[in-house]
PDB file of N, CA and C in Angstrom:
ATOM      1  N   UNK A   1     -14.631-221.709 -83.235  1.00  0.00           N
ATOM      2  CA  UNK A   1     -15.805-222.454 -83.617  1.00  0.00           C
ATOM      3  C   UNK A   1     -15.648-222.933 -85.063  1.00  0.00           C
ATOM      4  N   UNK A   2     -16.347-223.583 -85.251  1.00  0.00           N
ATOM      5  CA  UNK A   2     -16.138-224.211 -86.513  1.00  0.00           C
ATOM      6  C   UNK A   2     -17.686-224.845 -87.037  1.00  0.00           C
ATOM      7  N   UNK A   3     -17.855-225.139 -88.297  1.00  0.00           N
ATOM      8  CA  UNK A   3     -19.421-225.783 -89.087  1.00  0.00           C
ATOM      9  C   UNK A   3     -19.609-226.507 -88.334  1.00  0.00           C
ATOM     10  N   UNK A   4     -18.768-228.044 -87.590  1.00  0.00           N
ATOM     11  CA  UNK A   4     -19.296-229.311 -86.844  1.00  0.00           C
ATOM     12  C   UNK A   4     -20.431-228.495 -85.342  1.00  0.00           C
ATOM     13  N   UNK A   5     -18.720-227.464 -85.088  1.00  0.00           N
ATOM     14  CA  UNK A   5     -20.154-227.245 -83.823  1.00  0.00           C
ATOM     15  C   UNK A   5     -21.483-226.427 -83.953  1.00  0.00           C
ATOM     16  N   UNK A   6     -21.456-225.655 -85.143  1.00  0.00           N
ATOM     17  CA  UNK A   6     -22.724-224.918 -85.500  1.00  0.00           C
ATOM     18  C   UNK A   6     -23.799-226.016 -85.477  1.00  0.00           C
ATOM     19  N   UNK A   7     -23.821-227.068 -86.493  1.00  0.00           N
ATOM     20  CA  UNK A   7     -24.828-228.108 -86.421  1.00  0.00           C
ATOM     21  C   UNK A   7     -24.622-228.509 -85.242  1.00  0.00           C
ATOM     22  N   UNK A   8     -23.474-228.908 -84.112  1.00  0.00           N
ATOM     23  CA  UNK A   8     -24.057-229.460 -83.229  1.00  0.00           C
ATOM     24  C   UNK A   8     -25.302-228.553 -82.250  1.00  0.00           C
ATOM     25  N   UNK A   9     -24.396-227.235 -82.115  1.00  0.00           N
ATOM     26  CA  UNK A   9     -25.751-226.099 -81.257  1.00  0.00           C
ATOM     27  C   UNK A   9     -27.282-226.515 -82.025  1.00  0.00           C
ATOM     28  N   UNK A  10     -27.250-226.271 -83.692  1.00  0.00           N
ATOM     29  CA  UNK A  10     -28.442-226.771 -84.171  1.00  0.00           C
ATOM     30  C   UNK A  10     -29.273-227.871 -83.638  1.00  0.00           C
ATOM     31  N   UNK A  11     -28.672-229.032 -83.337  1.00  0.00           N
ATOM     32  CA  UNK A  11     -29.329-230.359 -82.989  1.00  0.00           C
ATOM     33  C   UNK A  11     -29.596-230.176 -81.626  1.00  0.00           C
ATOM     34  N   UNK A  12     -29.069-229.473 -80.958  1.00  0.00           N
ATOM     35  CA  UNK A  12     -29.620-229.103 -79.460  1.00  0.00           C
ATOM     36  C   UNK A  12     -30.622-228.124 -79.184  1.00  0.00           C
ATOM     37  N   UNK A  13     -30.650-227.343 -80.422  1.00  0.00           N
ATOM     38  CA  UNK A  13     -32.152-226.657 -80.355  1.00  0.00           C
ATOM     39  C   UNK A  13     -33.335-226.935 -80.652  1.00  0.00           C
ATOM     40  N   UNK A  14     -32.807-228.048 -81.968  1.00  0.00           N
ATOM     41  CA  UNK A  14     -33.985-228.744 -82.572  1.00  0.00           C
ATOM     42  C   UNK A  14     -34.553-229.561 -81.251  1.00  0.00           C
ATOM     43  N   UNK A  15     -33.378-230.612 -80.676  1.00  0.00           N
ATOM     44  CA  UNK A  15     -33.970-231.083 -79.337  1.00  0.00           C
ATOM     45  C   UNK A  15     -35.183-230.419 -78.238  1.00  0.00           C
ATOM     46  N   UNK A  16     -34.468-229.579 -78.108  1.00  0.00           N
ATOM     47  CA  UNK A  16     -34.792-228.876 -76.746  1.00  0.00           C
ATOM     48  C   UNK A  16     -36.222-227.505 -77.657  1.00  0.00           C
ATOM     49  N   UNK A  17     -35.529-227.013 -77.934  1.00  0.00           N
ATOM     50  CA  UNK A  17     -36.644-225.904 -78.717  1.00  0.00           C
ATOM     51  C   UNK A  17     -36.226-224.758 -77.423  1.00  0.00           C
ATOM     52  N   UNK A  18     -35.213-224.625 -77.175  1.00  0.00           N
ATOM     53  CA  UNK A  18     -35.264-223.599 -76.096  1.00  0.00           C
ATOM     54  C   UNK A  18     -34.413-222.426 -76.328  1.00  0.00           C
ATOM     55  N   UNK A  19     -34.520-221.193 -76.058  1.00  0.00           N
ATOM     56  CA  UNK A  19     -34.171-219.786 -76.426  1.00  0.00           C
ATOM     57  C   UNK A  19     -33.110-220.212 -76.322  1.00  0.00           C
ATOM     58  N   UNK A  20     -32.328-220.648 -74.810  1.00  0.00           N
ATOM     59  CA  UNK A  20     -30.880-220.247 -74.533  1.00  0.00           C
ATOM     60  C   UNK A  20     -30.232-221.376 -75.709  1.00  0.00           C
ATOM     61  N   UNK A  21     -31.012-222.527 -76.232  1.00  0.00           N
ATOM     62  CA  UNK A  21     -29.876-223.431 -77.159  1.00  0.00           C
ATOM     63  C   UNK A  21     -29.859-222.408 -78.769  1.00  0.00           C
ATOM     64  N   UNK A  22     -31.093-222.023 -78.661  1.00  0.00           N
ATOM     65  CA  UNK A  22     -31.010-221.233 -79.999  1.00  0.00           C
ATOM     66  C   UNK A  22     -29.861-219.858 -79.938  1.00  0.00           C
ATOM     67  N   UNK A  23     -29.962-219.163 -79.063  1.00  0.00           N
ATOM     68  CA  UNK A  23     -28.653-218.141 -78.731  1.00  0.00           C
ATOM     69  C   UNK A  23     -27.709-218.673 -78.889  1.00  0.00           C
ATOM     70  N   UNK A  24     -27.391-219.796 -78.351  1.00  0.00           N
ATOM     71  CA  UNK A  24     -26.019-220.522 -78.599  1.00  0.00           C
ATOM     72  C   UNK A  24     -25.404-220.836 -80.280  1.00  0.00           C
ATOM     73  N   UNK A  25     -26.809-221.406 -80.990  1.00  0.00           N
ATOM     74  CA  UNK A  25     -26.301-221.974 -82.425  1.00  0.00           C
ATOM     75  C   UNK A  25     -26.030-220.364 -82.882  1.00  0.00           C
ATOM     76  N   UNK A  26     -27.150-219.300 -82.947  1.00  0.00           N
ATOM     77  CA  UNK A  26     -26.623-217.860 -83.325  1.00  0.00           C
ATOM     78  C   UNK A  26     -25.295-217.277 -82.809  1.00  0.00           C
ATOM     79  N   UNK A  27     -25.009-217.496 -82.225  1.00  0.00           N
ATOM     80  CA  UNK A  27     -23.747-216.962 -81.954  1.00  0.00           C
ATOM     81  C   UNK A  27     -22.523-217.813 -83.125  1.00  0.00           C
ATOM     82  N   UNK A  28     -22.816-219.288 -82.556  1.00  0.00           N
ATOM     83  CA  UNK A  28     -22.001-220.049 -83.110  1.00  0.00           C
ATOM     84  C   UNK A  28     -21.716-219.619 -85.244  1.00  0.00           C
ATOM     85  N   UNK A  29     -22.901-219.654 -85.513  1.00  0.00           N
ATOM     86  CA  UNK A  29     -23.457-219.210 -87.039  1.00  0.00           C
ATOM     87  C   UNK A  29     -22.470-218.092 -87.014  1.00  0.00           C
ATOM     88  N   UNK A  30     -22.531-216.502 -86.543  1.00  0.00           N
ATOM     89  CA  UNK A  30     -22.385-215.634 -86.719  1.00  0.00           C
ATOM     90  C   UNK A  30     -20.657-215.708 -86.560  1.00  0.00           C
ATOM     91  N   UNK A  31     -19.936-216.407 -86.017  1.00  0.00           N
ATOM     92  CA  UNK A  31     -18.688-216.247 -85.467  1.00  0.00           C
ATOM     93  C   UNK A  31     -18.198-217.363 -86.453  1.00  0.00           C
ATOM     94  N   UNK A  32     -18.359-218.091 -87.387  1.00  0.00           N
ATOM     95  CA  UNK A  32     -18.172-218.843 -88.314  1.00  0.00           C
ATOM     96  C   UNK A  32     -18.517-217.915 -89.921  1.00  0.00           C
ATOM     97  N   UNK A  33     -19.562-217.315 -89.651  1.00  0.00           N
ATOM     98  CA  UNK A  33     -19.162-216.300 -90.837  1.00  0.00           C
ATOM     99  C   UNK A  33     -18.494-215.082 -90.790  1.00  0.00           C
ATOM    100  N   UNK A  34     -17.891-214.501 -89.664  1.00  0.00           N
ATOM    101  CA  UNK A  34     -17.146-213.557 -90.122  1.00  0.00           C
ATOM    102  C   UNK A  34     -15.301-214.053 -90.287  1.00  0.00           C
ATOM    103  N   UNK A  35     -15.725-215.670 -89.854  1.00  0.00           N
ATOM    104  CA  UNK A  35     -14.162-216.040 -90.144  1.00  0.00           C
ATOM    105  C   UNK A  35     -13.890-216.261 -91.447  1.00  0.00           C
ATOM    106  N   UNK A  36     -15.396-216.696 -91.947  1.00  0.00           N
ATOM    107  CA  UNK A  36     -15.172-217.132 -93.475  1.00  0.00           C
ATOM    108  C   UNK A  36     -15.166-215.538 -94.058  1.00  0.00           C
ATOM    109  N   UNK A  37     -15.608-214.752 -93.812  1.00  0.00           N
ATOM    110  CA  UNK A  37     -15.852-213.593 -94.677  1.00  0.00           C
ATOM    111  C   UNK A  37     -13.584-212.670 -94.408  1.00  0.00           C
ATOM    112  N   UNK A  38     -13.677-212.924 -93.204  1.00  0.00           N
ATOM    113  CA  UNK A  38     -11.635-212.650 -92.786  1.00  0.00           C
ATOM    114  C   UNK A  38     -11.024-213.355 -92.940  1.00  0.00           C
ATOM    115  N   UNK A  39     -10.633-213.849 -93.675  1.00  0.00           N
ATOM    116  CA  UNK A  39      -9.730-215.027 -93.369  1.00  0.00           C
ATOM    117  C   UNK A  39      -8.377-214.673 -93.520  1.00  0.00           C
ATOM    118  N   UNK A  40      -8.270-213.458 -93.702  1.00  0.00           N
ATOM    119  CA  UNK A  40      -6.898-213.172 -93.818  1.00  0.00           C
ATOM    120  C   UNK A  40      -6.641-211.299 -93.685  1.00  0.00           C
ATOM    121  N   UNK A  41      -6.704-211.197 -92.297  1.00  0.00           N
ATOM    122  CA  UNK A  41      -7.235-209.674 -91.845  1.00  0.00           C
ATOM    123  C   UNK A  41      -6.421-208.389 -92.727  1.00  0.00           C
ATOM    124  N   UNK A  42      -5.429-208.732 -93.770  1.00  0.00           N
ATOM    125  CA  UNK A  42      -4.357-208.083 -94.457  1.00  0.00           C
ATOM    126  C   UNK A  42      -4.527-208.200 -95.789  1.00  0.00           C
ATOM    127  N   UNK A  43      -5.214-208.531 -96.465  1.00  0.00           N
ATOM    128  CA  UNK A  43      -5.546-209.368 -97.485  1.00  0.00           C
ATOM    129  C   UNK A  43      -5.229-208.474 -98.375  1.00  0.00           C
ATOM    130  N   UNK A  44      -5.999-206.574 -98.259  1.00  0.00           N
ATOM    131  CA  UNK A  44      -6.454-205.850 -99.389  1.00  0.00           C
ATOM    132  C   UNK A  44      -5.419-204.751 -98.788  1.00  0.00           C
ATOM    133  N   UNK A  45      -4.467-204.906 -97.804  1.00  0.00           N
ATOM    134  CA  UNK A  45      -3.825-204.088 -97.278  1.00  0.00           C
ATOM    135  C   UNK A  45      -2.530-204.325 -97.994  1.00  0.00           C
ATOM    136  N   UNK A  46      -1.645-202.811 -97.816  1.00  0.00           N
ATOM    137  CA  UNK A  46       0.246-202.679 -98.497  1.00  0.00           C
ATOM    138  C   UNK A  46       0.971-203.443 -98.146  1.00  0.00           C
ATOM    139  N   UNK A  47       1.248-204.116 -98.583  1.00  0.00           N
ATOM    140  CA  UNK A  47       3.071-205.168 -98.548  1.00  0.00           C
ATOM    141  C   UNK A  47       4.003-203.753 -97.283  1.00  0.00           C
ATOM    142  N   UNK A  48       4.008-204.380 -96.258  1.00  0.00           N
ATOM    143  CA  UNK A  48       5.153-203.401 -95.608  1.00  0.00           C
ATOM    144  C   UNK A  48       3.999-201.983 -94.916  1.00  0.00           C
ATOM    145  N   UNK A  49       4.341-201.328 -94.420  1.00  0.00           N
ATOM    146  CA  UNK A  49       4.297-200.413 -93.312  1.00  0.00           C
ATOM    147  C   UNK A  49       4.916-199.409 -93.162  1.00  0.00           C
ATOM    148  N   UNK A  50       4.726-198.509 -93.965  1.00  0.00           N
ATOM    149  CA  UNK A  50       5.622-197.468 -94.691  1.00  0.00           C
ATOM    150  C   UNK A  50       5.390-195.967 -93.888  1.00  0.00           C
ATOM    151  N   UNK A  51       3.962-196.236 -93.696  1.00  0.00           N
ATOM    152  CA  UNK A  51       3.702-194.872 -92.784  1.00  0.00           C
ATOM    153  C   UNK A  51       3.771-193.649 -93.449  1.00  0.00           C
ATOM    154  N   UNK A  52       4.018-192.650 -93.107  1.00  0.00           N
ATOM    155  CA  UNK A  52       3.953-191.062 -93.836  1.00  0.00           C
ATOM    156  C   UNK A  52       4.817-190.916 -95.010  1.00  0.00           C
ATOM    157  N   UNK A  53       5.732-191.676 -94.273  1.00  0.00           N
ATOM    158  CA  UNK A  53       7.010-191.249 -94.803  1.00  0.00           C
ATOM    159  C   UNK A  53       7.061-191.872 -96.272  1.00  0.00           C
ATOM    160  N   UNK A  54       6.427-192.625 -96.843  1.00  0.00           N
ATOM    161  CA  UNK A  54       6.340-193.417 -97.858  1.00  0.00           C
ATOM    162  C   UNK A  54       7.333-194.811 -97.830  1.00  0.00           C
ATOM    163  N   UNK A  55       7.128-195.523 -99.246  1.00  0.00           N
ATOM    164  CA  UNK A  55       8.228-196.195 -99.391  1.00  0.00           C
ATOM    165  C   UNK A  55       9.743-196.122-100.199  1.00  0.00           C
TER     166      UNK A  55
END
């Protein structure tokens, strides 16, 4: 998902005013910010994979 289709779910709720279009833009919203909030699932994690054993 991406911002274009968030506003688009938006404009179909504004249309319609109906639960199931509004579930749709919430979902859409929510799955657009946790991409922006991950964007890189390794980010704060060790260079390499060292395990017990160290490096």
């Amino acid at each position: 998902m991406n911002e274009h289709d968030e506003q688009a779910a938006w404009s179909c709720f504004a249309q319609t005013g109906r639960v199931q279009d509004y579930l749709i833009y919430s979902q859409c919203k929510q799955q657009n910010t946790v991409l922006q909030e991950e964007p890189d699932g390794n980010q704060y994690g060790r260079p390499g994979d060292y395990g017990a054993a160290g490096g």
